[in-house]
PDB file of N, CA and C in Angstrom:
ATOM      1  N   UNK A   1     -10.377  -0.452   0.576  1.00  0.00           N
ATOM      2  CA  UNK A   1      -9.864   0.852   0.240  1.00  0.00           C
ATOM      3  C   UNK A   1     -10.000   1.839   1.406  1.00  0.00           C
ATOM      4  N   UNK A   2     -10.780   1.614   2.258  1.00  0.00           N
ATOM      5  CA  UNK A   2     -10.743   2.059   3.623  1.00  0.00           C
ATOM      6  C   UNK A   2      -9.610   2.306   4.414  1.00  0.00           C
ATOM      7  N   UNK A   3      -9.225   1.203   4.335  1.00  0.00           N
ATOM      8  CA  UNK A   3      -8.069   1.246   5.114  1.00  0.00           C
ATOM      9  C   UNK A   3      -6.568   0.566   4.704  1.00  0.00           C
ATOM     10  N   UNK A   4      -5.361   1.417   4.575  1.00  0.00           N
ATOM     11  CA  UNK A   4      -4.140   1.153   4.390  1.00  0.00           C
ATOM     12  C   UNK A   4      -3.535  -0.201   5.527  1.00  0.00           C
ATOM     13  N   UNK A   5      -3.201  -1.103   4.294  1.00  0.00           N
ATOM     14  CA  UNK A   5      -2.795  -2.038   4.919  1.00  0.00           C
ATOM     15  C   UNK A   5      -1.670  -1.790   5.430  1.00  0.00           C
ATOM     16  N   UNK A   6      -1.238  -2.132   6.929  1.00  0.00           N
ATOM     17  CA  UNK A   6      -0.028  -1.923   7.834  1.00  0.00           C
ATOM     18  C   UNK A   6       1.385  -2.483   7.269  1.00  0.00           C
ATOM     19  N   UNK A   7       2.427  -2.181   7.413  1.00  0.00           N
ATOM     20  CA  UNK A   7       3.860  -2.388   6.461  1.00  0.00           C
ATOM     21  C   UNK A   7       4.173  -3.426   7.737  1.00  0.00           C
ATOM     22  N   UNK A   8       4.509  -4.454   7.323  1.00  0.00           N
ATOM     23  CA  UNK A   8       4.745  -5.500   8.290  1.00  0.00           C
ATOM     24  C   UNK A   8       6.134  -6.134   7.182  1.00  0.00           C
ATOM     25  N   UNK A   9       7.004  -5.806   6.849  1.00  0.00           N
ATOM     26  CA  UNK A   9       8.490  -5.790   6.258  1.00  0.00           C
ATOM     27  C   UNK A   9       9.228  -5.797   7.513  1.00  0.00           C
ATOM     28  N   UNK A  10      10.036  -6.868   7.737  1.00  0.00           N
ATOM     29  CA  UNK A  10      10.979  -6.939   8.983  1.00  0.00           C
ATOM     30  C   UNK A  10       9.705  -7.784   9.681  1.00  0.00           C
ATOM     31  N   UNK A  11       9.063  -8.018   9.724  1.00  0.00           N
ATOM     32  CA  UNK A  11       8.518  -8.472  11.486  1.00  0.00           C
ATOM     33  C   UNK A  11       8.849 -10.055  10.755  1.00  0.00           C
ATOM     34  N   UNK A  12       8.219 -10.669  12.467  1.00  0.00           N
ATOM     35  CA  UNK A  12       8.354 -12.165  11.858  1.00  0.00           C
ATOM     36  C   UNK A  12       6.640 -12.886  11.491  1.00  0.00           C
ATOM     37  N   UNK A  13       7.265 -13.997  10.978  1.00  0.00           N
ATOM     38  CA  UNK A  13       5.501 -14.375  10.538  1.00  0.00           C
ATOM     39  C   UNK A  13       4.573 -14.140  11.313  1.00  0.00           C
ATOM     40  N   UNK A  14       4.511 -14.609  12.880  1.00  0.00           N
ATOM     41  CA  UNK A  14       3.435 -14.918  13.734  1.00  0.00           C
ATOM     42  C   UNK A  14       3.187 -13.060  13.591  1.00  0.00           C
ATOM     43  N   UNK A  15       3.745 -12.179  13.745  1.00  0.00           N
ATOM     44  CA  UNK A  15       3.630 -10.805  14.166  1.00  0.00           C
ATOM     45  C   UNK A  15       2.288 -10.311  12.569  1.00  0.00           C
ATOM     46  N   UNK A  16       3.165 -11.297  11.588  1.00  0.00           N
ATOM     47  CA  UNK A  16       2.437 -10.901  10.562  1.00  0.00           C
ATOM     48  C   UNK A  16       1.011 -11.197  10.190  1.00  0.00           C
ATOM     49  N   UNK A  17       1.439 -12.313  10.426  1.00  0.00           N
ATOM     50  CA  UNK A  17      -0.149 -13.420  10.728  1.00  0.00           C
ATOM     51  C   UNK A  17      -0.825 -12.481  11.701  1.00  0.00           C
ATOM     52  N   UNK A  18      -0.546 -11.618  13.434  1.00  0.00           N
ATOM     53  CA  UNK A  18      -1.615 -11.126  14.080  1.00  0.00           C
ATOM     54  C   UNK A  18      -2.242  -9.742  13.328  1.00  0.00           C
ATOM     55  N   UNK A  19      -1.382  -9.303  12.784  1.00  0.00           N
ATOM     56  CA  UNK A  19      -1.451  -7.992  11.984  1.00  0.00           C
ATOM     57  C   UNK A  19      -2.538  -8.087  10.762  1.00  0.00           C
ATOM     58  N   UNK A  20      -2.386  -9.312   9.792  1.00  0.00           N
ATOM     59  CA  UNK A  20      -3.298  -9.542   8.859  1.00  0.00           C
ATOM     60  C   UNK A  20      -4.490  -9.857   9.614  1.00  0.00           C
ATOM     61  N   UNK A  21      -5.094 -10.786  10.513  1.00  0.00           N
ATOM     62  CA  UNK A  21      -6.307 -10.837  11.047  1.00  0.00           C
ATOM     63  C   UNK A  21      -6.515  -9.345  11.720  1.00  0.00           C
ATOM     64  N   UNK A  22      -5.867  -9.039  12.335  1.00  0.00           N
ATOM     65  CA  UNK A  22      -6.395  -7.730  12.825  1.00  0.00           C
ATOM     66  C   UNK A  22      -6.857  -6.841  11.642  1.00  0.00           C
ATOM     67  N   UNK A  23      -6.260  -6.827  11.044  1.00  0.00           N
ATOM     68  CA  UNK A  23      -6.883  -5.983   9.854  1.00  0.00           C
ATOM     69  C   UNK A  23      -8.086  -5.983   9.106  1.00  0.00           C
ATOM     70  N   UNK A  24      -8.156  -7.710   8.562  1.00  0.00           N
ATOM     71  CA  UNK A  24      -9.578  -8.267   7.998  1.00  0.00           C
ATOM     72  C   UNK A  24     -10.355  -8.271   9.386  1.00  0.00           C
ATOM     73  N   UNK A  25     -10.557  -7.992  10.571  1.00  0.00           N
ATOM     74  CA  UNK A  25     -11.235  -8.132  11.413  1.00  0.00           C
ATOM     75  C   UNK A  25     -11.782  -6.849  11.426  1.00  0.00           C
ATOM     76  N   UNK A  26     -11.084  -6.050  11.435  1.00  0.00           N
ATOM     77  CA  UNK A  26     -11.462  -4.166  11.388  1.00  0.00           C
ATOM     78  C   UNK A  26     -11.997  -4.100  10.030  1.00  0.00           C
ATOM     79  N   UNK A  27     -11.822  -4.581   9.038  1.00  0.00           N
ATOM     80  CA  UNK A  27     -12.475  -4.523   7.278  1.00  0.00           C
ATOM     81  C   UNK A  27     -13.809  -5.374   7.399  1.00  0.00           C
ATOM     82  N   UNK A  28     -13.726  -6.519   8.119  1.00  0.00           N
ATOM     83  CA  UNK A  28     -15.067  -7.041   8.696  1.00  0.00           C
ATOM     84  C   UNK A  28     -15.732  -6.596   8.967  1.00  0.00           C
ATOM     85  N   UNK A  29     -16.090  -5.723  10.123  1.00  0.00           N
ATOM     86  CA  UNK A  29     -16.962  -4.983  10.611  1.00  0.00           C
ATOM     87  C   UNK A  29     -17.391  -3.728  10.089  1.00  0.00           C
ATOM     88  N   UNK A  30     -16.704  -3.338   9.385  1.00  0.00           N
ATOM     89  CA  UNK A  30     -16.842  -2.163   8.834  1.00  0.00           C
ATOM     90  C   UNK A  30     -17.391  -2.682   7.686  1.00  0.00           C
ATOM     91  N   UNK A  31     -17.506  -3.727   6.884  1.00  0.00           N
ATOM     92  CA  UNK A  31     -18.464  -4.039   5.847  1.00  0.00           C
ATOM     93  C   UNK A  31     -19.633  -4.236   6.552  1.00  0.00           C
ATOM     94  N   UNK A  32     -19.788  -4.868   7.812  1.00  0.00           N
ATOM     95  CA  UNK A  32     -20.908  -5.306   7.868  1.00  0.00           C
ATOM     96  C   UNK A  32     -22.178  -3.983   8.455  1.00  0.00           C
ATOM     97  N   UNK A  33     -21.277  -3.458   8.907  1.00  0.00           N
ATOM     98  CA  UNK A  33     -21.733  -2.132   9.421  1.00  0.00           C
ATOM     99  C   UNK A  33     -22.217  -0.758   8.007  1.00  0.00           C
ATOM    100  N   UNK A  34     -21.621  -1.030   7.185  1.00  0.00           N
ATOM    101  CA  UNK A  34     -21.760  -0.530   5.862  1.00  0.00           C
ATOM    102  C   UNK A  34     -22.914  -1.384   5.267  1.00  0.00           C
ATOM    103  N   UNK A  35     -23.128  -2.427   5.159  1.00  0.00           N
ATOM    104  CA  UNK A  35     -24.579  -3.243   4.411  1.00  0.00           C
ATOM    105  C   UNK A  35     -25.778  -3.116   5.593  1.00  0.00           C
ATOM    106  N   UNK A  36     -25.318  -2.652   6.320  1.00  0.00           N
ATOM    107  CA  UNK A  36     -26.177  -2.302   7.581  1.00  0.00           C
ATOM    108  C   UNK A  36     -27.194  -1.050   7.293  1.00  0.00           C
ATOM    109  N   UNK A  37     -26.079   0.265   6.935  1.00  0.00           N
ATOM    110  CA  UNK A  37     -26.381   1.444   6.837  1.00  0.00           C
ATOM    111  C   UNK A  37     -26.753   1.875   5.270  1.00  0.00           C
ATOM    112  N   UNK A  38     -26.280   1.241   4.032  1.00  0.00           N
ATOM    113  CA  UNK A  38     -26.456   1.480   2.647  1.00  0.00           C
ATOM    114  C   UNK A  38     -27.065   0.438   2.098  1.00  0.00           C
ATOM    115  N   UNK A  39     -27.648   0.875   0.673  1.00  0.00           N
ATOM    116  CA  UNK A  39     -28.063  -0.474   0.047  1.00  0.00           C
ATOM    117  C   UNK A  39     -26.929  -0.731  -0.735  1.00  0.00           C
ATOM    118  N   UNK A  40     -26.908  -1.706  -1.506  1.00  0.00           N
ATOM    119  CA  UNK A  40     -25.591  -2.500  -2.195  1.00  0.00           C
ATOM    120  C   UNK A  40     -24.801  -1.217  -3.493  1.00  0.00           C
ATOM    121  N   UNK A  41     -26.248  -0.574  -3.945  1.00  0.00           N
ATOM    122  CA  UNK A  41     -26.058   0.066  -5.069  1.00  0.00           C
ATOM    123  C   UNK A  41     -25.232   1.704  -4.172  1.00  0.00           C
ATOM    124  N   UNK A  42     -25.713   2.303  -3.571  1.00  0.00           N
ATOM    125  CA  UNK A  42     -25.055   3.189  -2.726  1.00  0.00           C
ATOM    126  C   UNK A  42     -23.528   2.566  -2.296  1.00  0.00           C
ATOM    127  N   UNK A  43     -23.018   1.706  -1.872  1.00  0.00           N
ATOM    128  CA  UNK A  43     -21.889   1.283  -1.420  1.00  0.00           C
ATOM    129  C   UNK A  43     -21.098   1.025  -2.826  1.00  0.00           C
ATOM    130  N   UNK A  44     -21.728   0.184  -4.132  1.00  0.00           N
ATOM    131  CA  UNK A  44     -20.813   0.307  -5.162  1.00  0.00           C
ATOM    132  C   UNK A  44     -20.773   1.602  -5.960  1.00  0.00           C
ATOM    133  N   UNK A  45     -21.517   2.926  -5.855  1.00  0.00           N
ATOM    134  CA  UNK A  45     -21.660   4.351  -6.058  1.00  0.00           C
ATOM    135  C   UNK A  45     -20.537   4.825  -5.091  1.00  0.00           C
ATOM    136  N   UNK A  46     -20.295   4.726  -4.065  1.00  0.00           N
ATOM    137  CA  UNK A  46     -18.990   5.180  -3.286  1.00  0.00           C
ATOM    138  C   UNK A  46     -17.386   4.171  -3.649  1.00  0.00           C
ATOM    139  N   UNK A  47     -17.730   3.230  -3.821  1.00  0.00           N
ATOM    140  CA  UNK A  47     -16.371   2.593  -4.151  1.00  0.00           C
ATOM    141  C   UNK A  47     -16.187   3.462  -5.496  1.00  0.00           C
ATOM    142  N   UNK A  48     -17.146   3.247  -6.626  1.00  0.00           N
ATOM    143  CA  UNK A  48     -16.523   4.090  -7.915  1.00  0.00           C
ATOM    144  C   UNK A  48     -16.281   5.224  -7.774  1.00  0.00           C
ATOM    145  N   UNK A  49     -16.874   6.047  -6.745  1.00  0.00           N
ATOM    146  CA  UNK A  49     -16.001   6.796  -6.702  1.00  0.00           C
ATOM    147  C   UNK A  49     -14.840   7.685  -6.438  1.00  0.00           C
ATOM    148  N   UNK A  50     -14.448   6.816  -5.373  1.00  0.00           N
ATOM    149  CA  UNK A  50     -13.347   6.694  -4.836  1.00  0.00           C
ATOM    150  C   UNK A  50     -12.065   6.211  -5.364  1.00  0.00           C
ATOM    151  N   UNK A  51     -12.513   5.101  -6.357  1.00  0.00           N
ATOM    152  CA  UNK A  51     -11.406   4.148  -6.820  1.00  0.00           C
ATOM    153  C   UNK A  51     -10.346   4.883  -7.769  1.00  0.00           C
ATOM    154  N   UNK A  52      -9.689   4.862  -7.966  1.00  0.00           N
ATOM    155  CA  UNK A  52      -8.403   5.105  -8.658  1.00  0.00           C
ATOM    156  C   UNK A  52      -7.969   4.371  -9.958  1.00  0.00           C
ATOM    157  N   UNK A  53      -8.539   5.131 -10.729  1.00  0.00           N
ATOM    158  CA  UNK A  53      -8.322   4.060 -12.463  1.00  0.00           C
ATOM    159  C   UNK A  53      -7.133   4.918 -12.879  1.00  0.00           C
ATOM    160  N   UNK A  54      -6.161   5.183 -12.076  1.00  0.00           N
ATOM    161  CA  UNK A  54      -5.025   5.504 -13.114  1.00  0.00           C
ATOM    162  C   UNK A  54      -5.184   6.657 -13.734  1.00  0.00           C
ATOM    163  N   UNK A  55      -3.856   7.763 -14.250  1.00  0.00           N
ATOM    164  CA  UNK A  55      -3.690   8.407 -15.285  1.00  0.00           C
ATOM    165  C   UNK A  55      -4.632   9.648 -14.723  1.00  0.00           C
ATOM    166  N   UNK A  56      -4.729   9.743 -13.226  1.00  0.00           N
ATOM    167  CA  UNK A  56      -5.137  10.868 -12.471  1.00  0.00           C
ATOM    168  C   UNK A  56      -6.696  10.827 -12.742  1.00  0.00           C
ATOM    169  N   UNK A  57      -7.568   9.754 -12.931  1.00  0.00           N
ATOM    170  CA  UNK A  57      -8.689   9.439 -12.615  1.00  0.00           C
ATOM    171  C   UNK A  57      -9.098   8.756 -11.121  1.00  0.00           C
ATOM    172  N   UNK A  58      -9.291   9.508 -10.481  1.00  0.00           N
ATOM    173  CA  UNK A  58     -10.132   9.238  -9.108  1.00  0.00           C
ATOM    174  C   UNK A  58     -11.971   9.530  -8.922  1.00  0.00           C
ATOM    175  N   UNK A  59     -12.071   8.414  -9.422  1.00  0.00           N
ATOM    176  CA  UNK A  59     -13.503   7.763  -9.323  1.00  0.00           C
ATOM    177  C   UNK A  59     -14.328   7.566 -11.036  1.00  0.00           C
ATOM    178  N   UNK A  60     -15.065   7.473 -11.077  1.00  0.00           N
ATOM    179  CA  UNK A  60     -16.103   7.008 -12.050  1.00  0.00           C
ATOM    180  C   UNK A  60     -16.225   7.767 -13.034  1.00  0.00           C
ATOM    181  N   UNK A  61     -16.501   9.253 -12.521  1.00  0.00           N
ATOM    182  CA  UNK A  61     -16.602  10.206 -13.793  1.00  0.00           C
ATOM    183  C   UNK A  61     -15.213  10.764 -14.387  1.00  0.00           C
ATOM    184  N   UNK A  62     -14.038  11.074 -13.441  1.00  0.00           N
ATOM    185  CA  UNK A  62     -13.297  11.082 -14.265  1.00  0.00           C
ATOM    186  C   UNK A  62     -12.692  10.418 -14.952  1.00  0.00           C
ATOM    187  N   UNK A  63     -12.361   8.942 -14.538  1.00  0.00           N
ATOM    188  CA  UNK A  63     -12.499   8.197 -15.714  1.00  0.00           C
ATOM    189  C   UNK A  63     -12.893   8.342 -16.587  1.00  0.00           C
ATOM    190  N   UNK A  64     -14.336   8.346 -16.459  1.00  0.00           N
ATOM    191  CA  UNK A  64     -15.382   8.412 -18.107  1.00  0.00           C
ATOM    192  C   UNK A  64     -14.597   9.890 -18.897  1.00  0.00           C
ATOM    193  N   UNK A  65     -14.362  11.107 -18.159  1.00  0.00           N
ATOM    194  CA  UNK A  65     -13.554  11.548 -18.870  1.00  0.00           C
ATOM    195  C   UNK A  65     -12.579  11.883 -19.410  1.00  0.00           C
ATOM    196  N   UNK A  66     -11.533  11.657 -18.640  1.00  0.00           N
ATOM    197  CA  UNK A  66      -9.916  11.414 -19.545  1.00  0.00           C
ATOM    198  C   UNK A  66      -9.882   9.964 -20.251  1.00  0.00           C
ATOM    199  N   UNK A  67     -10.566   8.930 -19.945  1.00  0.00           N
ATOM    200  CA  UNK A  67     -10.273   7.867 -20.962  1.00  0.00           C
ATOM    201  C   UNK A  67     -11.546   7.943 -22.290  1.00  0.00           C
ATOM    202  N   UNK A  68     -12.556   8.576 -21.996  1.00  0.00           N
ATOM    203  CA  UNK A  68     -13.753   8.614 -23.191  1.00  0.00           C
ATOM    204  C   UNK A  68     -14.158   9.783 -23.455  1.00  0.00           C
ATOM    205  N   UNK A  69     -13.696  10.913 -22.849  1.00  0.00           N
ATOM    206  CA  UNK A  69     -13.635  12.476 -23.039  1.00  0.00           C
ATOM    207  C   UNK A  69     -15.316  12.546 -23.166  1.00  0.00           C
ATOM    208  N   UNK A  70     -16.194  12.077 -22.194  1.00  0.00           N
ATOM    209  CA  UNK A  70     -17.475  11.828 -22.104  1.00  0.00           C
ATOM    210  C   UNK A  70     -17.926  12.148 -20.366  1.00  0.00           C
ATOM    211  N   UNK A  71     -19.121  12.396 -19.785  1.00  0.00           N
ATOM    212  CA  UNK A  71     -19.321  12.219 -18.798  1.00  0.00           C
ATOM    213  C   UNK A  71     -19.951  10.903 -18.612  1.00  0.00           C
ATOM    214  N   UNK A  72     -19.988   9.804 -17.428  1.00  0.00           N
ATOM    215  CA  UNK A  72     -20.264   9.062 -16.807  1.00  0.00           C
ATOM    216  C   UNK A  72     -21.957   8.604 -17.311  1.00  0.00           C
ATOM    217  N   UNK A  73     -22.659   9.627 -17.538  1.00  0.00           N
ATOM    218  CA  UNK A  73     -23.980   9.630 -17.725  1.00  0.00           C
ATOM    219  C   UNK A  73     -24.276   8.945 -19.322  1.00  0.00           C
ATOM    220  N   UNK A  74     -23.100   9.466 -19.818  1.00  0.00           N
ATOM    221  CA  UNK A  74     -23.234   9.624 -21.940  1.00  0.00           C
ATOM    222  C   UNK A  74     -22.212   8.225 -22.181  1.00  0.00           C
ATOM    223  N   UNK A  75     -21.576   7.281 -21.504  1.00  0.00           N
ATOM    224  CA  UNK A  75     -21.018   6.281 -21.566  1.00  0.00           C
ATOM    225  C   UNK A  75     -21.605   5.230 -22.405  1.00  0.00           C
ATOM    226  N   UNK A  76     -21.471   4.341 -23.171  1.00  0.00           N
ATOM    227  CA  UNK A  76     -21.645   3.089 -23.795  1.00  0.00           C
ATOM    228  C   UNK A  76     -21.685   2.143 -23.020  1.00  0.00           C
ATOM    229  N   UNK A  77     -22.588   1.082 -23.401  1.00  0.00           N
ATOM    230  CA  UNK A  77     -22.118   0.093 -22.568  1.00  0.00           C
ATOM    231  C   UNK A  77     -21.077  -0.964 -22.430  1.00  0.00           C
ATOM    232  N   UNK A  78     -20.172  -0.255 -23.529  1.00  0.00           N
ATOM    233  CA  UNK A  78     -18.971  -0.991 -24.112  1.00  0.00           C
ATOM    234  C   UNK A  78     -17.770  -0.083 -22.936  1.00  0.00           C
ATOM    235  N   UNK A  79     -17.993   0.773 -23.404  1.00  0.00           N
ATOM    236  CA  UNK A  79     -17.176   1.777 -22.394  1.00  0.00           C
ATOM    237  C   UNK A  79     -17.292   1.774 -20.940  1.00  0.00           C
ATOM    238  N   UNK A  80     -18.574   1.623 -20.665  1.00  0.00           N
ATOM    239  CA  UNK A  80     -18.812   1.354 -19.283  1.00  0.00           C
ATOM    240  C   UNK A  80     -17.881   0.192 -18.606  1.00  0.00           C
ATOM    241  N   UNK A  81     -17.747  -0.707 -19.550  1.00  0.00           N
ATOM    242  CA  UNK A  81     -17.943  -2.327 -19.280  1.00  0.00           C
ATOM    243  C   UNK A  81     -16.371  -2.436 -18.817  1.00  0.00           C
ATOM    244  N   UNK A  82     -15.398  -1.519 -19.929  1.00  0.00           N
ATOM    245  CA  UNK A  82     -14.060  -1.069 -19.639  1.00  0.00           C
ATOM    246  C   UNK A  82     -13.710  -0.333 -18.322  1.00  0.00           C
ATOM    247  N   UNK A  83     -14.230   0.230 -18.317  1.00  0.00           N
ATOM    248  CA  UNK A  83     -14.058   1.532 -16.717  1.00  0.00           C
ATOM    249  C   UNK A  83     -14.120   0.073 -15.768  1.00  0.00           C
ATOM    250  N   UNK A  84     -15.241  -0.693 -15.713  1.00  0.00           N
ATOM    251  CA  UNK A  84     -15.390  -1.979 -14.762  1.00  0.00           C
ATOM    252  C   UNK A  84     -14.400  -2.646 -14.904  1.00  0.00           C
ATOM    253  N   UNK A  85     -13.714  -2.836 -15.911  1.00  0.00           N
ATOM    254  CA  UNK A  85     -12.595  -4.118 -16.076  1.00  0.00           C
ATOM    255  C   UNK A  85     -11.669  -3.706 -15.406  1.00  0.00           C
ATOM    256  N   UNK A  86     -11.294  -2.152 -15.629  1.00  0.00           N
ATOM    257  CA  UNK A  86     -10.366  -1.611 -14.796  1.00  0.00           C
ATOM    258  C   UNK A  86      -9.879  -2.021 -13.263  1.00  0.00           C
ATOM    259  N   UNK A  87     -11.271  -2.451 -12.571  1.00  0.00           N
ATOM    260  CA  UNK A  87     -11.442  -2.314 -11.097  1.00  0.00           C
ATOM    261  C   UNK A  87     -10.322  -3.529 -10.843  1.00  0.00           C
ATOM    262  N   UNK A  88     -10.365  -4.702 -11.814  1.00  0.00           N
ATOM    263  CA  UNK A  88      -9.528  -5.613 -11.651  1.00  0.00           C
ATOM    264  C   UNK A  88      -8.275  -5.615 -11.565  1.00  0.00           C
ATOM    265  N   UNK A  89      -7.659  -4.920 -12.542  1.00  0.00           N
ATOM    266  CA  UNK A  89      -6.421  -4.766 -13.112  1.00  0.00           C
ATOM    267  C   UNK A  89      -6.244  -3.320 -13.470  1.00  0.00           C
ATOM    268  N   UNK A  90      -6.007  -2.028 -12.909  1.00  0.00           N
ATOM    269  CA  UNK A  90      -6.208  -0.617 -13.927  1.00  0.00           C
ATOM    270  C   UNK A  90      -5.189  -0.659 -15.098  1.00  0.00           C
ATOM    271  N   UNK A  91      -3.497  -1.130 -14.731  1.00  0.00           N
ATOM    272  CA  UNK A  91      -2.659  -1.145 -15.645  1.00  0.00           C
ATOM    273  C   UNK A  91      -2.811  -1.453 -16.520  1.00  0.00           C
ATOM    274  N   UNK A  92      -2.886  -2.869 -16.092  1.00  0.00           N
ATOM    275  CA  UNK A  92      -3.191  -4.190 -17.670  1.00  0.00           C
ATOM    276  C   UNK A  92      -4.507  -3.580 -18.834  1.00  0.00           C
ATOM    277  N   UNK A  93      -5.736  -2.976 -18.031  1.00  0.00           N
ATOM    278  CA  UNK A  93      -6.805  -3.026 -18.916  1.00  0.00           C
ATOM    279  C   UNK A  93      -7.414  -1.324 -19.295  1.00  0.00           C
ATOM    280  N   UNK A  94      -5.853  -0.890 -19.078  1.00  0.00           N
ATOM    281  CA  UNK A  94      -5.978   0.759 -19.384  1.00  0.00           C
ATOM    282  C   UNK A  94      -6.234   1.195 -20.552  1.00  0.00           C
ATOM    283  N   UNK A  95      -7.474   1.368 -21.284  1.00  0.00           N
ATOM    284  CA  UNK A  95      -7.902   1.820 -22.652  1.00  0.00           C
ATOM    285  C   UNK A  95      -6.890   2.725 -23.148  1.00  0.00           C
ATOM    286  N   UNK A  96      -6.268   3.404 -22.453  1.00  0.00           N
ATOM    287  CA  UNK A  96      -5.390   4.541 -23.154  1.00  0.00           C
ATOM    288  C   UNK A  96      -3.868   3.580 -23.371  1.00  0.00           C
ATOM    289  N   UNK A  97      -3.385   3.013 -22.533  1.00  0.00           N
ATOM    290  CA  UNK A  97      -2.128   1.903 -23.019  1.00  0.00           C
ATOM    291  C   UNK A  97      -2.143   0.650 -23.456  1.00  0.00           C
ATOM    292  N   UNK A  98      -3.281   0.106 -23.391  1.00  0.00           N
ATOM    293  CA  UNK A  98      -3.274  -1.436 -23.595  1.00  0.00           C
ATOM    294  C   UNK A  98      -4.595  -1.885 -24.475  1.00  0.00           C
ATOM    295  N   UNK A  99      -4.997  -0.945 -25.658  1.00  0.00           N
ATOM    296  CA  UNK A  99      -5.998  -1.163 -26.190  1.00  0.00           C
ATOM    297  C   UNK A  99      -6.061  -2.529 -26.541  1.00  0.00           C
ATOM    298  N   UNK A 100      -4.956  -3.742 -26.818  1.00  0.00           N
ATOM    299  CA  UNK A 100      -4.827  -4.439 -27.480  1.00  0.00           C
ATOM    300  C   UNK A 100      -5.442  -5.602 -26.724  1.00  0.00           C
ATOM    301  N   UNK A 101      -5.306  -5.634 -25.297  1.00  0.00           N
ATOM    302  CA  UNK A 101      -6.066  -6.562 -23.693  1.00  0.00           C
ATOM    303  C   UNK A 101      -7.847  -6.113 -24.140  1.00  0.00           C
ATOM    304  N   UNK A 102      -7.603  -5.009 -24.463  1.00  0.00           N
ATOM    305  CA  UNK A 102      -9.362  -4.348 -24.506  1.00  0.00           C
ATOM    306  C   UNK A 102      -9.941  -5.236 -25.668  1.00  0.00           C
ATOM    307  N   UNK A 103      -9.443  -4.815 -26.512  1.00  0.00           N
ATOM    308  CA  UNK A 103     -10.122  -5.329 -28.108  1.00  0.00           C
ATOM    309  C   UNK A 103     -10.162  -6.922 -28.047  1.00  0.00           C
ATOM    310  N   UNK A 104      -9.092  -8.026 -27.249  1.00  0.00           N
ATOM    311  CA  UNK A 104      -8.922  -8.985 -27.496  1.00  0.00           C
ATOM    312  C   UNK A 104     -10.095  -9.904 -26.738  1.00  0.00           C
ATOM    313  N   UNK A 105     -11.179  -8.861 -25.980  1.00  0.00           N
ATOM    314  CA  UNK A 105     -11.834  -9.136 -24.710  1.00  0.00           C
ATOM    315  C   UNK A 105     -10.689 -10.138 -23.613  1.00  0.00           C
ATOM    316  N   UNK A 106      -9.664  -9.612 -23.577  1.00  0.00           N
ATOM    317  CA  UNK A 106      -8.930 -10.472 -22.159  1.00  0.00           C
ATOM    318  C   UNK A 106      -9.799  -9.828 -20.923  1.00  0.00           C
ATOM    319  N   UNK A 107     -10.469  -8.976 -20.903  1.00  0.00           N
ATOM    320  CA  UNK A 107     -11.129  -8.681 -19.609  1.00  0.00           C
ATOM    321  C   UNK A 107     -12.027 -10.105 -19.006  1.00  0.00           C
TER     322      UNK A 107
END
């Protein structure tokens, strides 16, 4: 989430192929340089809240509140468990459109 992957549409494979390693090579280091500087729990505290669950939730707590009209802190662990499923899929496992993926546990 760091970094926007480069639009490589039109080039030819080999161009694409140098472009994708270059990229995971720069995402490389920058993880490793990140487990360097944070502990695991600090680095997944910045991904949530950064991440993008849809429906104009950008990060963790707002999630918790436009989909559970709750703060982050007052969450279930049922609810919690949803906000996480999200990370996979936000569309598919969007409590507000797809209760039916939620309830069926497809997560």
């Amino acid at each position: 989430m760091l970094y926007k992957r480069p639009d490589t549409k039109g080039k030819s494979r080999l161009i694409k192929f140098i472009t994708l390693i270059n990229s995971k090579l720069k995402e490389w280091v920058t993880a490793v340089k990140l487990e360097k500087s944070y502990t695991k729990e600090e680095i997944m505290t910045m991904y949530l809240n950064k991440f993008e669950f849809i429906n104009g939730a950008h990060g963790i707590e707002a999630a918790a509140q436009i989909y559970f009209n709750k703060n982050q802190d007052a969450l279930s662990v049922e609810e919690a468990a949803v906000l996480i499923g999200m990370l996979k899929n936000p569309s598919l496992y969007n409590p507000k459109g797809f209760l039916k993926n939620v309830s069926k546990g497809e997560m």
